[in-house]
ModelCIF file with pLDDT and N, C-alpha, C, O atoms, coordinates in Angstrom:
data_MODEL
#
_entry.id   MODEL 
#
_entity.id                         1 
_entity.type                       polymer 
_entity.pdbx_number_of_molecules   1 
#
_entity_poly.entity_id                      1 
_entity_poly.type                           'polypeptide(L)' 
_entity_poly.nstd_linkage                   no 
_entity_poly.nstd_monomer                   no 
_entity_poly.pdbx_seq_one_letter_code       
;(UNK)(UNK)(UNK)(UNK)(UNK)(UNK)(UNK)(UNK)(UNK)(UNK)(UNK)(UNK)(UNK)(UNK)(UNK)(UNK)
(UNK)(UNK)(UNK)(UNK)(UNK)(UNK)(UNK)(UNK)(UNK)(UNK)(UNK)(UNK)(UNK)(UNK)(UNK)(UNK)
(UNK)(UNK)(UNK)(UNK)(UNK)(UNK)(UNK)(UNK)
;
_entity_poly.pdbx_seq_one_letter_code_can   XXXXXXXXXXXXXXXXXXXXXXXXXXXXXXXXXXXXXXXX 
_entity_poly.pdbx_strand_id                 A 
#
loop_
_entity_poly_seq.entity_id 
_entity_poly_seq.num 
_entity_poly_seq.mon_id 
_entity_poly_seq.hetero 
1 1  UNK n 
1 2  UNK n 
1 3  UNK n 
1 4  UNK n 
1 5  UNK n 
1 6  UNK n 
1 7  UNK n 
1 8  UNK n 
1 9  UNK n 
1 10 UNK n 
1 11 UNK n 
1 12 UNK n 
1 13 UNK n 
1 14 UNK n 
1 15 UNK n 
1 16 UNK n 
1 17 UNK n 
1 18 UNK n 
1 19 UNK n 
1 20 UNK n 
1 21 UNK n 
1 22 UNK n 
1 23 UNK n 
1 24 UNK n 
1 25 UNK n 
1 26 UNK n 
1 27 UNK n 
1 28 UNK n 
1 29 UNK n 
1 30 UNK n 
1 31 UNK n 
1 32 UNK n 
1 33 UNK n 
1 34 UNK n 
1 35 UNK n 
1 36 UNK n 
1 37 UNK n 
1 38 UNK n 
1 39 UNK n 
1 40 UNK n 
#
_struct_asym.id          A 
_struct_asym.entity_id   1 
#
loop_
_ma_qa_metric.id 
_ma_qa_metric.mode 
_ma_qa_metric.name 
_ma_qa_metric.software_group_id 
_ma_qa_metric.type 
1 global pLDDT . pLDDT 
2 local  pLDDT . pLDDT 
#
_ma_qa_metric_global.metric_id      1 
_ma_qa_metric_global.metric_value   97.25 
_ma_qa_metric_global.model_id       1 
_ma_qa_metric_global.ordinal_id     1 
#
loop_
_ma_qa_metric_local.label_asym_id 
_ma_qa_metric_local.label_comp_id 
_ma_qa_metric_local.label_seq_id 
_ma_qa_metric_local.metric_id 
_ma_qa_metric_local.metric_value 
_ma_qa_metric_local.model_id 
_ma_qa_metric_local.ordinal_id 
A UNK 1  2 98.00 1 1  
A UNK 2  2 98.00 1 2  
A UNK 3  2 97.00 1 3  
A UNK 4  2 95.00 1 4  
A UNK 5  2 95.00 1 5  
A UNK 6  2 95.00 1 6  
A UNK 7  2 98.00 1 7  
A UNK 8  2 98.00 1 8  
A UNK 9  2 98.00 1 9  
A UNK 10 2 98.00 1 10 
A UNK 11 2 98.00 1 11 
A UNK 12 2 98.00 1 12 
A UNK 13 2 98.00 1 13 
A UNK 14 2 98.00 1 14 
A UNK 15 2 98.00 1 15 
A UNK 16 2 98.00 1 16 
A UNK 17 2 98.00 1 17 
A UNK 18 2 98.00 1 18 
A UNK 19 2 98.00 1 19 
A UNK 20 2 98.00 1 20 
A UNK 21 2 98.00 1 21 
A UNK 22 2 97.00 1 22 
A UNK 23 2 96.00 1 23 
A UNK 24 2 94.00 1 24 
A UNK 25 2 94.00 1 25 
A UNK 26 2 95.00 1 26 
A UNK 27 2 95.00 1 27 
A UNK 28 2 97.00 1 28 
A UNK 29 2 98.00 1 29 
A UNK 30 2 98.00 1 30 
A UNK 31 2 98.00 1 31 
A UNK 32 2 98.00 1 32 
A UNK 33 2 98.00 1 33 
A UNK 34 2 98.00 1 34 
A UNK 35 2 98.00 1 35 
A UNK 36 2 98.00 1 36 
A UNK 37 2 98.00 1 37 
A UNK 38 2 97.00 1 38 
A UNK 39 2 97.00 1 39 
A UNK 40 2 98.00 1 40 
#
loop_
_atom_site.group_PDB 
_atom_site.id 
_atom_site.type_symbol 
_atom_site.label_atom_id 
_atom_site.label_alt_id 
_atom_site.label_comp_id 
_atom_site.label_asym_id 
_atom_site.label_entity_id 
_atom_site.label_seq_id 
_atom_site.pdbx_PDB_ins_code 
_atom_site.Cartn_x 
_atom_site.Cartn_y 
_atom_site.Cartn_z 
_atom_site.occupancy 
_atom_site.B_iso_or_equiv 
_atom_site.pdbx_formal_charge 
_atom_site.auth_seq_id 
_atom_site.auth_comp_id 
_atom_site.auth_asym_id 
_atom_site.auth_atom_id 
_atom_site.pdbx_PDB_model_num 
ATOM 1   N N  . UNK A 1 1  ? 244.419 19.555 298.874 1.00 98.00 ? 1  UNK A N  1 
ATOM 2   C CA . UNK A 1 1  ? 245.169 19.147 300.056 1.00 98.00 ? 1  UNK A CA 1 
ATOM 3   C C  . UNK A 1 1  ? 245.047 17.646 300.253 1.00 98.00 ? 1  UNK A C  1 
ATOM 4   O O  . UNK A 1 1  ? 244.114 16.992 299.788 1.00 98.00 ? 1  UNK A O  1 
ATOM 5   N N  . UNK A 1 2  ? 246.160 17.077 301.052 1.00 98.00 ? 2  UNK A N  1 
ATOM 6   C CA . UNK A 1 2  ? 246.032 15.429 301.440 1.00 98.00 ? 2  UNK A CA 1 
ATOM 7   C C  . UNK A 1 2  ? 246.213 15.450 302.824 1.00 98.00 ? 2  UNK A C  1 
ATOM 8   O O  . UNK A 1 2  ? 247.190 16.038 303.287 1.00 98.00 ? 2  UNK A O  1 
ATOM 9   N N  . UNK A 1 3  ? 245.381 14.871 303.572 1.00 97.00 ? 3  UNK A N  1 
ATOM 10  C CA . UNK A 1 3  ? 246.081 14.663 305.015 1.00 97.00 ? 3  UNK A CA 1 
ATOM 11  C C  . UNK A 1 3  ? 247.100 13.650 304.872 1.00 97.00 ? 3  UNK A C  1 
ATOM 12  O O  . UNK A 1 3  ? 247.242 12.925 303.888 1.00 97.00 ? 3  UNK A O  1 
ATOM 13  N N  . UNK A 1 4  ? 247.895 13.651 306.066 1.00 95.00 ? 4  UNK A N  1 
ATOM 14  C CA . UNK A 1 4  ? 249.199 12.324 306.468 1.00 95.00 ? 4  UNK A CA 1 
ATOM 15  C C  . UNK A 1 4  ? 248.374 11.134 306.169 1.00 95.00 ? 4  UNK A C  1 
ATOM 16  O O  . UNK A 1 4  ? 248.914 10.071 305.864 1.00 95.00 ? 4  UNK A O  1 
ATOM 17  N N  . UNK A 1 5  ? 247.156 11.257 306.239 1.00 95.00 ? 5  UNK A N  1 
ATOM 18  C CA . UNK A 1 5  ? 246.389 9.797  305.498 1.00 95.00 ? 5  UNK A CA 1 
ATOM 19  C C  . UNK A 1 5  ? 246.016 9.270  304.862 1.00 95.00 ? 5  UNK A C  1 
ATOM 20  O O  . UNK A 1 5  ? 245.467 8.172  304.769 1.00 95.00 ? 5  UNK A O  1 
ATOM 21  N N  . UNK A 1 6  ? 246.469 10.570 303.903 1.00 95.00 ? 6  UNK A N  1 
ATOM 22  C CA . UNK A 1 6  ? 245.849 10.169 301.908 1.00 95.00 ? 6  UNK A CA 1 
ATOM 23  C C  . UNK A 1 6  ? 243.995 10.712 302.318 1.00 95.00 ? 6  UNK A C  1 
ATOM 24  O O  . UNK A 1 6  ? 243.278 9.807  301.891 1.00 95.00 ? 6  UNK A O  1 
ATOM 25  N N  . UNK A 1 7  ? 243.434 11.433 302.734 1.00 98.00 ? 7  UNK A N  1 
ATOM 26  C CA . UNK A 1 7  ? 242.519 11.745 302.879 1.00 98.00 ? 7  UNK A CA 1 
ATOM 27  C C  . UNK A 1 7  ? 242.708 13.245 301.952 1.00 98.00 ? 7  UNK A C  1 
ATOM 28  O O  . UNK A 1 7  ? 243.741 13.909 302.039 1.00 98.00 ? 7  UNK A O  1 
ATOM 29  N N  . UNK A 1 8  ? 241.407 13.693 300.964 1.00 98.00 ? 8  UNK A N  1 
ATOM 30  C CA . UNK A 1 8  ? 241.877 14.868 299.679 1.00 98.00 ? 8  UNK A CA 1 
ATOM 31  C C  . UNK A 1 8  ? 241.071 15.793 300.085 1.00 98.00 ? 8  UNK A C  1 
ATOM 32  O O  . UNK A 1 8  ? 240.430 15.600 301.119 1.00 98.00 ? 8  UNK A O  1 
ATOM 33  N N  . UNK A 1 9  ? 240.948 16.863 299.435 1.00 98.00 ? 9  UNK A N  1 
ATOM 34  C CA . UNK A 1 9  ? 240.194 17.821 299.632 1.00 98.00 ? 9  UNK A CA 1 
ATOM 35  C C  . UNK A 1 9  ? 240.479 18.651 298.330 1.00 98.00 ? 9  UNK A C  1 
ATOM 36  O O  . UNK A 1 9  ? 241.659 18.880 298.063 1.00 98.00 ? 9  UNK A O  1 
ATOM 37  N N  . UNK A 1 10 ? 239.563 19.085 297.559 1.00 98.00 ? 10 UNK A N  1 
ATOM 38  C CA . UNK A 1 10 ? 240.116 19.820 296.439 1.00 98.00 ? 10 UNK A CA 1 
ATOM 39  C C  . UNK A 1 10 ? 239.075 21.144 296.242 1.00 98.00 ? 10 UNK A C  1 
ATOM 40  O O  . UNK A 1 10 ? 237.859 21.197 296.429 1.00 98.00 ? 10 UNK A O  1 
ATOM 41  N N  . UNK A 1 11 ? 240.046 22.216 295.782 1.00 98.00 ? 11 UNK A N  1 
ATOM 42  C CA . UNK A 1 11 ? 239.070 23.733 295.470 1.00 98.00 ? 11 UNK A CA 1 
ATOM 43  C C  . UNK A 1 11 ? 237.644 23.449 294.546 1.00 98.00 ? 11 UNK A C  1 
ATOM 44  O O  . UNK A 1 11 ? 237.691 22.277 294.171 1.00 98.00 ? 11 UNK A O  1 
ATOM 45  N N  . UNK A 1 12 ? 236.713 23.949 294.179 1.00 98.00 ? 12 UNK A N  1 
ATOM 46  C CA . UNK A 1 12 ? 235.667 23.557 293.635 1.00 98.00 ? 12 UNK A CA 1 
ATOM 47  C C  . UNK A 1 12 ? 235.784 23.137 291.932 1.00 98.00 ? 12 UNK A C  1 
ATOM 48  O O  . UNK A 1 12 ? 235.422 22.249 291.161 1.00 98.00 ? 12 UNK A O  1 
ATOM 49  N N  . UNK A 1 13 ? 236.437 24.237 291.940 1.00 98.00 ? 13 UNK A N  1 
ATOM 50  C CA . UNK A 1 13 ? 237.072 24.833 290.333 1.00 98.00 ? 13 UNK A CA 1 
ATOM 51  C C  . UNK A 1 13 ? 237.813 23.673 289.586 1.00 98.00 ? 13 UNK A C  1 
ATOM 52  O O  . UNK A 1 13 ? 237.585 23.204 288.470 1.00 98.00 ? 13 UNK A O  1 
ATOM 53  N N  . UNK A 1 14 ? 238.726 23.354 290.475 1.00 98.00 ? 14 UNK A N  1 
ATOM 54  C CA . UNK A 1 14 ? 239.386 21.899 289.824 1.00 98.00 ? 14 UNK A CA 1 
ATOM 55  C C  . UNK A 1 14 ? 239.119 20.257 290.347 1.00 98.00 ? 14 UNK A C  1 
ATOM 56  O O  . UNK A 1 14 ? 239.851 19.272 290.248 1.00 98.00 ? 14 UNK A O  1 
ATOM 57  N N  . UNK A 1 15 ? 238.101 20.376 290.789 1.00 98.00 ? 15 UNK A N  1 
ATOM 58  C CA . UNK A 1 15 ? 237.618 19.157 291.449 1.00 98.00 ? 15 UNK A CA 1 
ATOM 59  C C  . UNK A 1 15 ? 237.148 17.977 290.002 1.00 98.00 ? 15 UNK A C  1 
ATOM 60  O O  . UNK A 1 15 ? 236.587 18.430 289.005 1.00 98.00 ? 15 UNK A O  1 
ATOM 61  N N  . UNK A 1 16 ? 237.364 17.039 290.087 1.00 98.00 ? 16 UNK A N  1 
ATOM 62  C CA . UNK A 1 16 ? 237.250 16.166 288.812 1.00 98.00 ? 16 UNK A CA 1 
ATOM 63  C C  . UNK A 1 16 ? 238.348 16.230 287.906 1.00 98.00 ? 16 UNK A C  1 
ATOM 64  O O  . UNK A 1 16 ? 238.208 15.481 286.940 1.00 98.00 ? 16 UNK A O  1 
ATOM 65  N N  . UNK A 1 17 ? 239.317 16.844 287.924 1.00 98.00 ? 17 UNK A N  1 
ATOM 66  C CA . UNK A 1 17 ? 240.392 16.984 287.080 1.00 98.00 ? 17 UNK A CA 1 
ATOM 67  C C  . UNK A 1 17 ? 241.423 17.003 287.621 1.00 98.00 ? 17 UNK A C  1 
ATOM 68  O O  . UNK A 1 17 ? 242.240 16.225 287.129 1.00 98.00 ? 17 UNK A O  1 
ATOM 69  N N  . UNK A 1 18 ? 241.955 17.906 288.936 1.00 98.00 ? 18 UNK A N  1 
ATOM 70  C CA . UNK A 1 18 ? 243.143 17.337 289.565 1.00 98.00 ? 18 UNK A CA 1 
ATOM 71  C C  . UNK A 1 18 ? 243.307 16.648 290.501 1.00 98.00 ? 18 UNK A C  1 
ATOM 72  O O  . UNK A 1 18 ? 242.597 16.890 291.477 1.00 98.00 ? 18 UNK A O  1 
ATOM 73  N N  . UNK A 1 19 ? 244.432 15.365 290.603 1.00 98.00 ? 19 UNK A N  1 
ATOM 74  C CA . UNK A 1 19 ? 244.171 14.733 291.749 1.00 98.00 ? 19 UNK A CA 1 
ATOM 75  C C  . UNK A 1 19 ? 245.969 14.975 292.652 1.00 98.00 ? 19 UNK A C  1 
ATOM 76  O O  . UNK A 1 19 ? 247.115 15.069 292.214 1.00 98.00 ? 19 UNK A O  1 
ATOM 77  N N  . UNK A 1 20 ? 245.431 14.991 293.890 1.00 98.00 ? 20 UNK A N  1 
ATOM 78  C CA . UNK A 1 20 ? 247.111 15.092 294.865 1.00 98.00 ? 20 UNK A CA 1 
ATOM 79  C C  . UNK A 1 20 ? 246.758 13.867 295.290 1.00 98.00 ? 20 UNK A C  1 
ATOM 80  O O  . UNK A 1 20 ? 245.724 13.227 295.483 1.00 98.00 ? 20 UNK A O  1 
ATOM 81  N N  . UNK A 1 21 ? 248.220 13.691 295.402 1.00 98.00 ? 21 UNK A N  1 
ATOM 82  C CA . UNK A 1 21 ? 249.022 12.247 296.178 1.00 98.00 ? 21 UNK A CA 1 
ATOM 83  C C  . UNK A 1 21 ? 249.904 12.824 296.583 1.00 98.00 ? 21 UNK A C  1 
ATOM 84  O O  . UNK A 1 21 ? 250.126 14.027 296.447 1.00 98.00 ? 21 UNK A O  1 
ATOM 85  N N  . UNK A 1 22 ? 250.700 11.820 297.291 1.00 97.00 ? 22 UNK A N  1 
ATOM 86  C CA . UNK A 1 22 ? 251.967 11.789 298.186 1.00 97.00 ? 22 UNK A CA 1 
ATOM 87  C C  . UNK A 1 22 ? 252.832 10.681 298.291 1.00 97.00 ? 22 UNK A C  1 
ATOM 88  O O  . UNK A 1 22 ? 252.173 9.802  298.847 1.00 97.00 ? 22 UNK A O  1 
ATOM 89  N N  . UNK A 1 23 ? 254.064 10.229 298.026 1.00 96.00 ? 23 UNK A N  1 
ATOM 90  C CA . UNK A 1 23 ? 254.754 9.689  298.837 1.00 96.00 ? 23 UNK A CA 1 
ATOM 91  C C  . UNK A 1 23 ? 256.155 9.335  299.713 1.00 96.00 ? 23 UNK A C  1 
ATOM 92  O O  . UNK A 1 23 ? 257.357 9.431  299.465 1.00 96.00 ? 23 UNK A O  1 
ATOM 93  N N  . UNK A 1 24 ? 255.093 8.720  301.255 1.00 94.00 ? 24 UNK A N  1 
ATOM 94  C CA . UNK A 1 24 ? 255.970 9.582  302.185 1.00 94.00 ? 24 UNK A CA 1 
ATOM 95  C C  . UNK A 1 24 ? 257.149 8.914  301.805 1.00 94.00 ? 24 UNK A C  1 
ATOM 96  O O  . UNK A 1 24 ? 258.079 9.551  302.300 1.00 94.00 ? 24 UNK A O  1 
ATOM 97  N N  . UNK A 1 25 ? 257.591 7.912  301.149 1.00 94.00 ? 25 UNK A N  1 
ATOM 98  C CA . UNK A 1 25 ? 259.305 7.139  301.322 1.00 94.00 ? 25 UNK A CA 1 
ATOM 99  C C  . UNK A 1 25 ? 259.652 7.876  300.081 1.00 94.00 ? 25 UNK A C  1 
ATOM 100 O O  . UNK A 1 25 ? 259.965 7.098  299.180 1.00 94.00 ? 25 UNK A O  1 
ATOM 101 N N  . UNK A 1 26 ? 259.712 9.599  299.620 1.00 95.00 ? 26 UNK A N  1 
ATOM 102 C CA . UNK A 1 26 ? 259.911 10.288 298.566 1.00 95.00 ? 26 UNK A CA 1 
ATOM 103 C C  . UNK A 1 26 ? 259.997 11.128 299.013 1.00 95.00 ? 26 UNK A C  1 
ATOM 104 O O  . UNK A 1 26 ? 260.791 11.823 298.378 1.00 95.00 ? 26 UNK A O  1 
ATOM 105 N N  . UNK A 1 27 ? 259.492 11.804 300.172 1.00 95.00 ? 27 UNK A N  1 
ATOM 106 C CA . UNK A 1 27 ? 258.945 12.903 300.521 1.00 95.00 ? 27 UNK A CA 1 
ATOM 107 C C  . UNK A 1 27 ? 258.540 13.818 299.653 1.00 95.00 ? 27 UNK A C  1 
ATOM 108 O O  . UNK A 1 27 ? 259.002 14.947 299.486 1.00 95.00 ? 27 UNK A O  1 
ATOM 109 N N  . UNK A 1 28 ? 257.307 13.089 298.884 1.00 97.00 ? 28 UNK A N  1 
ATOM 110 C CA . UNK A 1 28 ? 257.133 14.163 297.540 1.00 97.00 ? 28 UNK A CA 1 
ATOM 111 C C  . UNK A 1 28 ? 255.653 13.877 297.575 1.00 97.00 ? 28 UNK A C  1 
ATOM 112 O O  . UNK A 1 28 ? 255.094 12.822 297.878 1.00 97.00 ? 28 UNK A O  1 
ATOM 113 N N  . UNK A 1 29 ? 254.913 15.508 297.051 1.00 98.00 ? 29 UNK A N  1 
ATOM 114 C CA . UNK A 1 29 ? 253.756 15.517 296.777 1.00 98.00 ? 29 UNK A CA 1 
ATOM 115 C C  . UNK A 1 29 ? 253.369 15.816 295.588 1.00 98.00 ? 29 UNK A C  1 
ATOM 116 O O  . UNK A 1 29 ? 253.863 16.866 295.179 1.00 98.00 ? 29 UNK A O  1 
ATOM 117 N N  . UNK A 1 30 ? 252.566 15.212 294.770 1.00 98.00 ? 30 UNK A N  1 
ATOM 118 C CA . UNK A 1 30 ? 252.100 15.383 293.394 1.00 98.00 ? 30 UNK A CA 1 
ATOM 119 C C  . UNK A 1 30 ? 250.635 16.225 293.526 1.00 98.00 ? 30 UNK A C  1 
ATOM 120 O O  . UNK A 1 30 ? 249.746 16.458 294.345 1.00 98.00 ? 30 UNK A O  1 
ATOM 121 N N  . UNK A 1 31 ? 251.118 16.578 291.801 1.00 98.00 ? 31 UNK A N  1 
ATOM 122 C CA . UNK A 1 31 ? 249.449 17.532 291.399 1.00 98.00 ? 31 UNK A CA 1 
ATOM 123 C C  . UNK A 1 31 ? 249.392 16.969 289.981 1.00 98.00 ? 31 UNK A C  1 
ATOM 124 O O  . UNK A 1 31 ? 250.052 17.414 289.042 1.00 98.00 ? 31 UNK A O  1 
ATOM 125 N N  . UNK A 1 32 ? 248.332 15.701 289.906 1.00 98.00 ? 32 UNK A N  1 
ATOM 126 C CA . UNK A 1 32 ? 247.905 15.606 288.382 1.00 98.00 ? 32 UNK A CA 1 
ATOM 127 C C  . UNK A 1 32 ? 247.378 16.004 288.031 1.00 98.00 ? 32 UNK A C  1 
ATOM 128 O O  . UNK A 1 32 ? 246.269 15.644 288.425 1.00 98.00 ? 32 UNK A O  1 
ATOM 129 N N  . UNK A 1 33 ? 247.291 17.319 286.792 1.00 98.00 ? 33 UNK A N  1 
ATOM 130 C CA . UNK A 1 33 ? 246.444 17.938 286.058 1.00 98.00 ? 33 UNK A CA 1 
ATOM 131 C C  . UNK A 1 33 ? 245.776 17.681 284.726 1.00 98.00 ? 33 UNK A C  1 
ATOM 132 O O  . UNK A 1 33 ? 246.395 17.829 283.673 1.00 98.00 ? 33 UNK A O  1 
ATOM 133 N N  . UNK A 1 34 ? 244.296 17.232 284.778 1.00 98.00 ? 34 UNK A N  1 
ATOM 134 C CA . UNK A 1 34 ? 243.872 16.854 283.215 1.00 98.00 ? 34 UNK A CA 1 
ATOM 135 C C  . UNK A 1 34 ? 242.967 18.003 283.157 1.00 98.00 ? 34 UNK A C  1 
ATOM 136 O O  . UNK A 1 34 ? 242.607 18.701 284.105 1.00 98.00 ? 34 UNK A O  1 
ATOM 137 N N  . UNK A 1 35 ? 242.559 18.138 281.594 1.00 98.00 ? 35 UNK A N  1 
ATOM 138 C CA . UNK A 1 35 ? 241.465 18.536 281.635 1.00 98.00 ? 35 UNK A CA 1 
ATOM 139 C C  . UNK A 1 35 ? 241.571 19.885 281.596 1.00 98.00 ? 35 UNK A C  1 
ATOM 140 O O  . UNK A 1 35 ? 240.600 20.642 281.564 1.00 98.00 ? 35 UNK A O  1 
ATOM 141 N N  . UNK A 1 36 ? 243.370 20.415 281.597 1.00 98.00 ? 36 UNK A N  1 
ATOM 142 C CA . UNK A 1 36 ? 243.458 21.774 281.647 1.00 98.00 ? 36 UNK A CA 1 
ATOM 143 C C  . UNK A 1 36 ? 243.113 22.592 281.110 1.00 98.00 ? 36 UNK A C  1 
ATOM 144 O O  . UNK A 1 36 ? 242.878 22.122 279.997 1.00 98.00 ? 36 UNK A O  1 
ATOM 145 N N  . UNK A 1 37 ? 242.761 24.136 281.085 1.00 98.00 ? 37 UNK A N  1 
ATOM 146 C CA . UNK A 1 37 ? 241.997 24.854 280.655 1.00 98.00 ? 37 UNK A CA 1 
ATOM 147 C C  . UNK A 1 37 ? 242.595 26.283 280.496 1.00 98.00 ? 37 UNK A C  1 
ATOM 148 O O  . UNK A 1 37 ? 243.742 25.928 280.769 1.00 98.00 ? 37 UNK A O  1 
ATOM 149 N N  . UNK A 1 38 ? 242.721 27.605 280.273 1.00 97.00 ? 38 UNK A N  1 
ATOM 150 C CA . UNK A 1 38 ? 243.752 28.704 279.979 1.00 97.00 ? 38 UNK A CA 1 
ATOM 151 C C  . UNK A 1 38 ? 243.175 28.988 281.381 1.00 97.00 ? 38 UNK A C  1 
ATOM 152 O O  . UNK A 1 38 ? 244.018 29.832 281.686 1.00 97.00 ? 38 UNK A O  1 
ATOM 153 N N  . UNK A 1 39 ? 242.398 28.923 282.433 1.00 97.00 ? 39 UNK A N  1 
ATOM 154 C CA . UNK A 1 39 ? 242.397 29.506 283.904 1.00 97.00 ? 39 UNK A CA 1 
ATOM 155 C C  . UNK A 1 39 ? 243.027 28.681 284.910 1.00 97.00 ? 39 UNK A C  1 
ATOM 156 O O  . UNK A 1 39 ? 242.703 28.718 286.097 1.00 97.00 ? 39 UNK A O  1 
ATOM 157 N N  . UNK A 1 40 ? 244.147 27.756 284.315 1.00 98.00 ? 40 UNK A N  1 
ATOM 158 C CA . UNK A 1 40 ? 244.661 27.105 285.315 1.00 98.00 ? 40 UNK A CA 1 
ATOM 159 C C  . UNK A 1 40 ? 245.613 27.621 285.338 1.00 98.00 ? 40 UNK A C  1 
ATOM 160 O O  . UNK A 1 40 ? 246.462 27.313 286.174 1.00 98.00 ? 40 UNK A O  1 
#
C-alpha cells in the first residue's frame, strides 16, 4: 500500500523485492516486481 503521501507498507512475503509508487498527475499506481519467484 502507499498513502496520498508516498508513505509504503508492504506484506512480509514480498518486502525487499516489490516496491509501489504512484503518480498522482497519471492517476496511476505501480507494482515493481524483482526477485520473482513461482509463489508470486
Amino acid at each position: 500500500s502507499i498513502t496520498n503521501r508516498g508513505m509504503t507498507n508492504y506484506a512480509h512475503s514480498v518486502k525487499g523485492r516489490f516496491t509501489i509508487s504512484r503518480d498522482n498527475s497519471k492517476n496511476t499506481v505501480y507494482l515493481q516486481m524483482n526477485s520473482l519467484k513461482p509463489e508470486d
